[in-house]
C-alpha atoms as a PDB file:
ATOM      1  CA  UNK A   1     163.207  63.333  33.334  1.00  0.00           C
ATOM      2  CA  UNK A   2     163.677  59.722  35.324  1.00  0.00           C
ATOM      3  CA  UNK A   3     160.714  58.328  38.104  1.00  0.00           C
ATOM      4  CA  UNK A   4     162.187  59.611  40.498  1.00  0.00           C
ATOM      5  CA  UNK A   5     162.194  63.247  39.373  1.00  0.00           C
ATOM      6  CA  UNK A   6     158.412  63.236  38.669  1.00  0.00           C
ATOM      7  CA  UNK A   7     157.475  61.846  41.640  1.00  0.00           C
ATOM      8  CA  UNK A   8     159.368  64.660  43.461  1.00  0.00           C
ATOM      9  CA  UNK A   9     157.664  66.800  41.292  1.00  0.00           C
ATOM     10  CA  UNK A  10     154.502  65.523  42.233  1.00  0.00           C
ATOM     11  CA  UNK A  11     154.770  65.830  45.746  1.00  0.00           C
ATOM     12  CA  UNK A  12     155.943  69.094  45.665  1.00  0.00           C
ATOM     13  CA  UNK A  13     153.078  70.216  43.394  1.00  0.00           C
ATOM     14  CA  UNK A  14     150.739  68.756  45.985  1.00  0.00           C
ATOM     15  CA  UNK A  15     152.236  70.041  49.019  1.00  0.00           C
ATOM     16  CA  UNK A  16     151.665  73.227  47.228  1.00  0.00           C
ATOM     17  CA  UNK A  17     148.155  72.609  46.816  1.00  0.00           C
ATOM     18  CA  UNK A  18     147.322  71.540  50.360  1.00  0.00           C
ATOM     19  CA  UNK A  19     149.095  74.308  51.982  1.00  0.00           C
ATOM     20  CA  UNK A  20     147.343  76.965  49.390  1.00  0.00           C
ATOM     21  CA  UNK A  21     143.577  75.299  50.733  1.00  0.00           C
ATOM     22  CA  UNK A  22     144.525  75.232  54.643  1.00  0.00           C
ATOM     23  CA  UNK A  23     145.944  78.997  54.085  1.00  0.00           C
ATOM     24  CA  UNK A  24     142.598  79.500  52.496  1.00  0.00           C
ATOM     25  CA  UNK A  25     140.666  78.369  55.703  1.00  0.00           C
ATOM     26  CA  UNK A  26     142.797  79.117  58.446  1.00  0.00           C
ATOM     27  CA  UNK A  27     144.162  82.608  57.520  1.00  0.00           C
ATOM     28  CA  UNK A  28     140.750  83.968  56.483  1.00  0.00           C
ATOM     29  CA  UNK A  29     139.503  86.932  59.379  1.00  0.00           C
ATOM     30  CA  UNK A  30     136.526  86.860  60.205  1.00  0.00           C
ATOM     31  CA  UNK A  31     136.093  89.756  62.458  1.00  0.00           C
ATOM     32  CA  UNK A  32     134.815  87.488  65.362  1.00  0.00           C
ATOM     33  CA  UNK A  33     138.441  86.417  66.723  1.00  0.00           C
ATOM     34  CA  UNK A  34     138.829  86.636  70.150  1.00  0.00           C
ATOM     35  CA  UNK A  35     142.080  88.821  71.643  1.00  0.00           C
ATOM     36  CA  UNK A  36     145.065  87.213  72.310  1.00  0.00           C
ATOM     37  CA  UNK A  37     145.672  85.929  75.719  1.00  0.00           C
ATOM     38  CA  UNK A  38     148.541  86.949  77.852  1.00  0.00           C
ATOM     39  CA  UNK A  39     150.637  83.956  78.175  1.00  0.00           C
ATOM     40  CA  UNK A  40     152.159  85.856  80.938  1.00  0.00           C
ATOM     41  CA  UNK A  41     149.130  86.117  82.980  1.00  0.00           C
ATOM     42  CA  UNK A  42     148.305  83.732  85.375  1.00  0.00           C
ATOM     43  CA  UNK A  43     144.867  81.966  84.839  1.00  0.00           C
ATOM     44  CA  UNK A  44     143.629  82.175  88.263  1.00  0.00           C
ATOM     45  CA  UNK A  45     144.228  85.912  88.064  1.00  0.00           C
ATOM     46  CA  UNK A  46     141.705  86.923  85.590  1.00  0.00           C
ATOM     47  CA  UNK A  47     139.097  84.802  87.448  1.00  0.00           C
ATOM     48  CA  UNK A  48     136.922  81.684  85.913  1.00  0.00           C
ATOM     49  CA  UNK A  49     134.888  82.404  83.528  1.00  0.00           C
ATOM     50  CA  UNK A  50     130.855  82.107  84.273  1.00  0.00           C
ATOM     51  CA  UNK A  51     129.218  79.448  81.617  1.00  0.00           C
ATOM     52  CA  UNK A  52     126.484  81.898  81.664  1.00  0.00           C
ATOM     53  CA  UNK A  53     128.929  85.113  81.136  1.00  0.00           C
ATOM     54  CA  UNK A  54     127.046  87.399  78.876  1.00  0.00           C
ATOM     55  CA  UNK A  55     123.776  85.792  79.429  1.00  0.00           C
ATOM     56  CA  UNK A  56     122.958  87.101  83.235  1.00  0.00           C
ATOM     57  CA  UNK A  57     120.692  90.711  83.916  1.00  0.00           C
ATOM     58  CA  UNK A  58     121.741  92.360  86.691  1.00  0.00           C
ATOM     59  CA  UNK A  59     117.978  93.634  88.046  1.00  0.00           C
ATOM     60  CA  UNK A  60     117.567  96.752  89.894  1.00  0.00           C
ATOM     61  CA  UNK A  61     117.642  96.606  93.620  1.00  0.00           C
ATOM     62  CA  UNK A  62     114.372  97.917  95.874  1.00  0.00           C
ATOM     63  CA  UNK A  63     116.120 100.183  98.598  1.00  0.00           C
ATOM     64  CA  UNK A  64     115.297  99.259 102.159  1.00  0.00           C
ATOM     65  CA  UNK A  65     112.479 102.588 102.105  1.00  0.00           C
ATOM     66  CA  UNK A  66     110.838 101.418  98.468  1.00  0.00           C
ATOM     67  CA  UNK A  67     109.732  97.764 100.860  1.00  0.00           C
ATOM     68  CA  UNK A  68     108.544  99.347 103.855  1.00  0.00           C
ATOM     69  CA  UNK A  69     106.043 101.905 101.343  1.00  0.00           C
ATOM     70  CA  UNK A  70     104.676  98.486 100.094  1.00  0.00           C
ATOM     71  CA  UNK A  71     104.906  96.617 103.518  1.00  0.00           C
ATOM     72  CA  UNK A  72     102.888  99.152 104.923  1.00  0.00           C
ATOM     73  CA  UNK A  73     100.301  99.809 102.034  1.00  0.00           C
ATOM     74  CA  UNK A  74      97.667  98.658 103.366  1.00  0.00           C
ATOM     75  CA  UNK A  75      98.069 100.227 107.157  1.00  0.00           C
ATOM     76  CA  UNK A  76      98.311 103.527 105.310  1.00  0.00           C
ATOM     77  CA  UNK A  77      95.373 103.073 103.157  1.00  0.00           C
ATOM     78  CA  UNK A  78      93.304 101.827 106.695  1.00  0.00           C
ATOM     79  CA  UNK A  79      95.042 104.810 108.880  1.00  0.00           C
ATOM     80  CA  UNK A  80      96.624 108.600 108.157  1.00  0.00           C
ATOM     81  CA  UNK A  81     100.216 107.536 108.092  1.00  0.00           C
ATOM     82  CA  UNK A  82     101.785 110.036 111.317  1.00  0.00           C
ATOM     83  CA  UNK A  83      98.927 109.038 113.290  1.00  0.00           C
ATOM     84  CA  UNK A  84      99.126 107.582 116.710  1.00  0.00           C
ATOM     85  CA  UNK A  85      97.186 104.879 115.170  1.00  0.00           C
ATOM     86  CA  UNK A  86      98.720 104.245 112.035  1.00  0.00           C
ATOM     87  CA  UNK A  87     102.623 103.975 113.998  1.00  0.00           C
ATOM     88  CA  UNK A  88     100.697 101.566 116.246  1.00  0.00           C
ATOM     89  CA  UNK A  89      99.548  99.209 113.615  1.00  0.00           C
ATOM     90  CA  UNK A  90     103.324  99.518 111.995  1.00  0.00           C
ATOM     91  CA  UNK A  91     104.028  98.306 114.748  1.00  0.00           C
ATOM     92  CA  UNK A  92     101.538  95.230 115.391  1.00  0.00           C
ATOM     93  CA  UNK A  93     102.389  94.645 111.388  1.00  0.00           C
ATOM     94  CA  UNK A  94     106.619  94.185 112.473  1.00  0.00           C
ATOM     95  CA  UNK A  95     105.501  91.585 115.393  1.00  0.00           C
ATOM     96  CA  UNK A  96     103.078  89.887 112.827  1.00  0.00           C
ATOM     97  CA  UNK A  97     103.814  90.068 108.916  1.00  0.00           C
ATOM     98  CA  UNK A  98     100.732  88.314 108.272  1.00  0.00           C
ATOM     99  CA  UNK A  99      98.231  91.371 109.995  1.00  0.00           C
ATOM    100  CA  UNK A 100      96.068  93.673 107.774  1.00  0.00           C
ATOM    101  CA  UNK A 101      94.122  95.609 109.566  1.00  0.00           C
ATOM    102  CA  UNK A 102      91.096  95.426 106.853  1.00  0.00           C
ATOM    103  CA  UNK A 103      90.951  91.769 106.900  1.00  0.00           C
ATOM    104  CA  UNK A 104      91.127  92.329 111.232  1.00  0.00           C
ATOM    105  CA  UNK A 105      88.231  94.273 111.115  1.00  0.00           C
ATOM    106  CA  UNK A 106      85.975  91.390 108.703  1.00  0.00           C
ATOM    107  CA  UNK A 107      86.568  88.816 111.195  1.00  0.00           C
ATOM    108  CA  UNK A 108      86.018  91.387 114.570  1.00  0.00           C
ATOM    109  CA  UNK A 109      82.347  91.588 112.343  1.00  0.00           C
ATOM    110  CA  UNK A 110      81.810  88.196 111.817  1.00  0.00           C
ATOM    111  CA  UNK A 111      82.921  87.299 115.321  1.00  0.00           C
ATOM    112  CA  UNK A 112      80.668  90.109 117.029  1.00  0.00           C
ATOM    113  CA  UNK A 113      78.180  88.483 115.132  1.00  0.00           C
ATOM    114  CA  UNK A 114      78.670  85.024 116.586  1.00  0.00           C
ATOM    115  CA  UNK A 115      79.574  86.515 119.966  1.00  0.00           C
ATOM    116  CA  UNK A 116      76.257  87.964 120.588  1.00  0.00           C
ATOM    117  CA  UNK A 117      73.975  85.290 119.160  1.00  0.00           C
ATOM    118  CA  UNK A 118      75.505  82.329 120.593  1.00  0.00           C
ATOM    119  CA  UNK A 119      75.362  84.490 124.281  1.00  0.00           C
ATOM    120  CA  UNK A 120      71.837  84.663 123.878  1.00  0.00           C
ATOM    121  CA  UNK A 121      70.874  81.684 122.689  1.00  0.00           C
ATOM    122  CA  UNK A 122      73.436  79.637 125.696  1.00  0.00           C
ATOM    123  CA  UNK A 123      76.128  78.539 123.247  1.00  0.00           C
ATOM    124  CA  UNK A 124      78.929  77.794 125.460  1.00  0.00           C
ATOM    125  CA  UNK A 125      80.740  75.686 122.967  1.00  0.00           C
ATOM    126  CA  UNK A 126      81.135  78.316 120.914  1.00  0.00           C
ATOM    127  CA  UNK A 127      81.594  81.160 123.201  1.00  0.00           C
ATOM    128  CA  UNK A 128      84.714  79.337 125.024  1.00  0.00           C
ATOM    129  CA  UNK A 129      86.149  79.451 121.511  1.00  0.00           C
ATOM    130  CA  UNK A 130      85.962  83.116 121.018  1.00  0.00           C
ATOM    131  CA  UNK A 131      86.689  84.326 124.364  1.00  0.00           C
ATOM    132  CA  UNK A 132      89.290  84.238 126.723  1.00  0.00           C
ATOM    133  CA  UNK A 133      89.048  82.632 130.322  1.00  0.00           C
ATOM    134  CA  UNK A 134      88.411  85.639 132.020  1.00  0.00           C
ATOM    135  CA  UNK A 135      85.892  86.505 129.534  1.00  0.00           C
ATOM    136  CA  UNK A 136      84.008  83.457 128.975  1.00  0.00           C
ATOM    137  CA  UNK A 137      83.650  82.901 133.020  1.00  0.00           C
ATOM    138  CA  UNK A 138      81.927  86.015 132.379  1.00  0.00           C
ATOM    139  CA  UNK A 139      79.202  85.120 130.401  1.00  0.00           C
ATOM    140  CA  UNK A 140      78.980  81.447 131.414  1.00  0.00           C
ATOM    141  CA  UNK A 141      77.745  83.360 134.675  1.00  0.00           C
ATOM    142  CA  UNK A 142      75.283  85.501 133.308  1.00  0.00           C
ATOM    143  CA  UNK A 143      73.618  82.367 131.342  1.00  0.00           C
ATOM    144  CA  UNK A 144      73.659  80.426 134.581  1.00  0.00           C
ATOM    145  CA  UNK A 145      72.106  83.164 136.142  1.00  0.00           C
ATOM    146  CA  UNK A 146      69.407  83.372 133.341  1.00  0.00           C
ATOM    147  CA  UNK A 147      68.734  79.671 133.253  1.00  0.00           C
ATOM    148  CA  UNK A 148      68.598  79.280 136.905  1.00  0.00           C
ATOM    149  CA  UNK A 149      65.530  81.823 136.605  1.00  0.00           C
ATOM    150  CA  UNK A 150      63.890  79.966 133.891  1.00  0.00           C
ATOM    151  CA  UNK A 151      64.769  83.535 131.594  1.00  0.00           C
ATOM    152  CA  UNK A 152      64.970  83.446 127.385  1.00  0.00           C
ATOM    153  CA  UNK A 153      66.596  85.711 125.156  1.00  0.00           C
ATOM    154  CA  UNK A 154      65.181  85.726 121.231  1.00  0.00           C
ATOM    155  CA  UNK A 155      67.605  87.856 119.729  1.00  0.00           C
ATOM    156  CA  UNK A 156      67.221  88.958 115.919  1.00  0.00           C
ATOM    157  CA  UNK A 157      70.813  90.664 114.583  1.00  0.00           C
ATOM    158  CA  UNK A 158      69.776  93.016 112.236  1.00  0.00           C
ATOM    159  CA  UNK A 159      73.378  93.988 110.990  1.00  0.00           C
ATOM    160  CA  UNK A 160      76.279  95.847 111.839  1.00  0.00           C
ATOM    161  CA  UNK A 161      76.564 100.203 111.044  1.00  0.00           C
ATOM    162  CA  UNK A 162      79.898 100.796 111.524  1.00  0.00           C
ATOM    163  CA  UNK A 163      83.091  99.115 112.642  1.00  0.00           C
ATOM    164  CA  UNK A 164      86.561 100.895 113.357  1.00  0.00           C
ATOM    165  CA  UNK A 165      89.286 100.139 115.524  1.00  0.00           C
ATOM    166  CA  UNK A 166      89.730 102.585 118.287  1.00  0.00           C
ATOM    167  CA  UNK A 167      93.413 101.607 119.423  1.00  0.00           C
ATOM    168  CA  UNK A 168      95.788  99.393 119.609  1.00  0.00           C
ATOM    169  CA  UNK A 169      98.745  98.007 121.490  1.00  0.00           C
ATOM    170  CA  UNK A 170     101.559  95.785 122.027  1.00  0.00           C
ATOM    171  CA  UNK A 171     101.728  93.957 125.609  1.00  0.00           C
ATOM    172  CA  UNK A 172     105.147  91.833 125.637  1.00  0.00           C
ATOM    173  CA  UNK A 173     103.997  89.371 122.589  1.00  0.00           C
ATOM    174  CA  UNK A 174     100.386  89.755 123.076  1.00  0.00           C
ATOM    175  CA  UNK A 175      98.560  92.148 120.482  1.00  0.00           C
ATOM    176  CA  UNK A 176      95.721  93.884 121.199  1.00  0.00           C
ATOM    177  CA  UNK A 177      93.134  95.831 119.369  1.00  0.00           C
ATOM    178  CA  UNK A 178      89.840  97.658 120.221  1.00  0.00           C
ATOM    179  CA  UNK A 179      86.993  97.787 118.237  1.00  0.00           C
ATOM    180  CA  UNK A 180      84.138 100.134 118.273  1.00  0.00           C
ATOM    181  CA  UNK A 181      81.273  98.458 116.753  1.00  0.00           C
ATOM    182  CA  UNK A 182      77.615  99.924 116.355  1.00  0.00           C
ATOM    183  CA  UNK A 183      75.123  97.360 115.394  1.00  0.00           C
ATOM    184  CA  UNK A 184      71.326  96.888 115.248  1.00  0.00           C
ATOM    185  CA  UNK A 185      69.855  94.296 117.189  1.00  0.00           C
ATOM    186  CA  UNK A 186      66.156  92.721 117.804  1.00  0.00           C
ATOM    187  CA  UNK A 187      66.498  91.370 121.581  1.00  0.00           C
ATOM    188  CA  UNK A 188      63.532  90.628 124.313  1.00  0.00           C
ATOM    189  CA  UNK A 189      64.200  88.523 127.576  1.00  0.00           C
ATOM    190  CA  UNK A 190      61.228  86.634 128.764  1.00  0.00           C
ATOM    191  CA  UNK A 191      60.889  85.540 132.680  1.00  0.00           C
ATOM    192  CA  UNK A 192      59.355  81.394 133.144  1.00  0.00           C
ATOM    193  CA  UNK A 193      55.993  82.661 132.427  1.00  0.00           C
ATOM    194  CA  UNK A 194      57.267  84.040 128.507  1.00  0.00           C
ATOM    195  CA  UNK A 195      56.295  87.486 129.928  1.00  0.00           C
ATOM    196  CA  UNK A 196      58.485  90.243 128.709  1.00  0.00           C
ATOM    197  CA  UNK A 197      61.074  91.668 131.143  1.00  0.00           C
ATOM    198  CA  UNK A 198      63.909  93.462 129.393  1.00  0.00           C
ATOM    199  CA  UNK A 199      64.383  94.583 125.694  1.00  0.00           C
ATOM    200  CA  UNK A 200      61.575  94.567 122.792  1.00  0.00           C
ATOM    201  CA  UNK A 201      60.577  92.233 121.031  1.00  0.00           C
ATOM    202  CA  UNK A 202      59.740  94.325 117.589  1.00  0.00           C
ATOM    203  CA  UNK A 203      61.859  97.925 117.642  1.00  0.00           C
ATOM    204  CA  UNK A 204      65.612  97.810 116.152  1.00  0.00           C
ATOM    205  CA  UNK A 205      67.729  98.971 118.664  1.00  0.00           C
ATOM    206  CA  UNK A 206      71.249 100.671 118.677  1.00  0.00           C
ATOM    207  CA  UNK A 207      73.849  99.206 120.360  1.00  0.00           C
ATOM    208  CA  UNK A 208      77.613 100.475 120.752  1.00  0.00           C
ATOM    209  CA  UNK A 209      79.981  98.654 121.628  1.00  0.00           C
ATOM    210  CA  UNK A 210      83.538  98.819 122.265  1.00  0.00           C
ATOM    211  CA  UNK A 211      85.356  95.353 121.972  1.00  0.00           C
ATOM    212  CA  UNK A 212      88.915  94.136 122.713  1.00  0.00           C
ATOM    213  CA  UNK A 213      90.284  91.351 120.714  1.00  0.00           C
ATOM    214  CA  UNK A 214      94.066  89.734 121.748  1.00  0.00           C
ATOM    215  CA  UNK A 215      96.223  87.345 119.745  1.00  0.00           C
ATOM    216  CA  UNK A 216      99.779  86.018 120.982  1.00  0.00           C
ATOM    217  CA  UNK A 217     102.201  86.824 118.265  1.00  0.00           C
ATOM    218  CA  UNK A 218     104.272  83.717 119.605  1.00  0.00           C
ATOM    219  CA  UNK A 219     101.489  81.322 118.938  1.00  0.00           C
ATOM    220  CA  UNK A 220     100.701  79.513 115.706  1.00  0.00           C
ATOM    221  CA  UNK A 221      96.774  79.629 116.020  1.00  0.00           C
ATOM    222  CA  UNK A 222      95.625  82.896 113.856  1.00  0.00           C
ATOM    223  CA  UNK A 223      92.735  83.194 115.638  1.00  0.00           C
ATOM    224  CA  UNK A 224      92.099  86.026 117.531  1.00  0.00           C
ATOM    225  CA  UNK A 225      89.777  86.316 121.232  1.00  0.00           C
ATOM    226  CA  UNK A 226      87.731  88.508 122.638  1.00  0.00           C
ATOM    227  CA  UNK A 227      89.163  89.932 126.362  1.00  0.00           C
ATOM    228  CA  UNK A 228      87.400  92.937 127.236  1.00  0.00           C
ATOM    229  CA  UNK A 229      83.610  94.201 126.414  1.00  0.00           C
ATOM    230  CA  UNK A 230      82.430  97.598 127.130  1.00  0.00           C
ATOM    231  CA  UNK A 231      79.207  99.466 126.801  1.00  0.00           C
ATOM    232  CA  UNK A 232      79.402 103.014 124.670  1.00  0.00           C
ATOM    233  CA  UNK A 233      76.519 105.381 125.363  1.00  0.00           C
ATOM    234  CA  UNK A 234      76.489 108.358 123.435  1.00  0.00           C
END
């Protein structure tokens, strides 16, 4: 055999080889082949493929009913829902997302609170931020009045029985709410001469009142005011 037939034979032989070694990696199956494409299907037709396909959860959706149960909760929990006054606070609740009538009723307390002890001690400052005009012109008068007579209040507040609102209404964008409130109260006027006129100065009395409070759904400031006052006897 000349040179030039072994080295024939040598490349053949390792031709042989190389193809026996790539058949041995390429033609294995290992189950996780993907399918065939279509070469006769456009690209565009089968849509791009997500680089998160596979990894996304589609979660279930909360029907329009399922948010207004927990929108509503708390009104329900306050109010019989199907009651005049639970529909109304729905309502106020639509107008004002931020409104819960439990938290409404804490601040009506605190501000009754403030309301009456700041009136009879002649705190306008911070009766003209708790009440509205027509309000406040109110009970600037009456503490005129008293002063111009020399008069003193010493008022004790004792605490506060029972507070629940009564009703409550929409007025354009203005929200209002009434408030029965039954507290117990130390109060005694005195005349110039710190004699006794009205009230006494040791007994707890009862008083009930009924209290409207009004907030413009339009405006930014959360606070509420005070625009009606009325006397309950019972």
């Amino acid at each position: 055999m000349g040179s030039n037939d072994f080295i024939t034979l040598f490349f053949l032989v390792a031709a042989v080889l190389i193809f026996l070694q790539l058949r041995s990696v390429l033609g294995r199956r290992t189950g996780n082949e993907k399918p065939p494409r279509d070469l006769y299907t456009p690209r565009d037709a089968a849509g791009p493929e997500s680089p998160d396909a596979g990894k996304v959860v589609t979660l279930p959706r909360r029907d329009a009913s399922s948010e207004d149960d927990d929108r509503f909760a708390a009104i329900d929990a306050f109010a019989p829902a199907g009651t005049s006054l639970n529909e109304s606070l729905r309502e106020i609740n639509k107008a004002d997302a931020s409104f819960d009538p439990k938290e409404f009723v804490n601040g009506a307390r605190m501000a009754y609170e403030m309301i009456v002890m700041a009136f009879a001690d002649g705190d306008r400052k911070t009766l003209k931020n708790l009440l509205s005009r027509e309000v406040y012109d109110g009970f600037d008068a009456a503490i005129t009045d008293r002063e111009s007579k020399g008069e003193k209040v010493k008022s004790t507040f004792v605490g506060i029985d029972k507070t629940e609102i009564t009703s409550a209404e929409i007025k354009a964008t203005e929200v209002q709410i009434t408030v029965r409130i039954v507290s117990q109260l130390i109060s005694a006027t005195y005349d110039k001469a710190d004699k006794l006129i009205d009230g006494d100065a040791e007994n707890v009395a009862e008083v009930n009142d009924l209290w409207t409070f009004a907030r413009d759904t339009r405006s930014r400031d959360p606070n509420w005011k005070l625009v009606a006052t009325e006397s309950e006897h019972e």
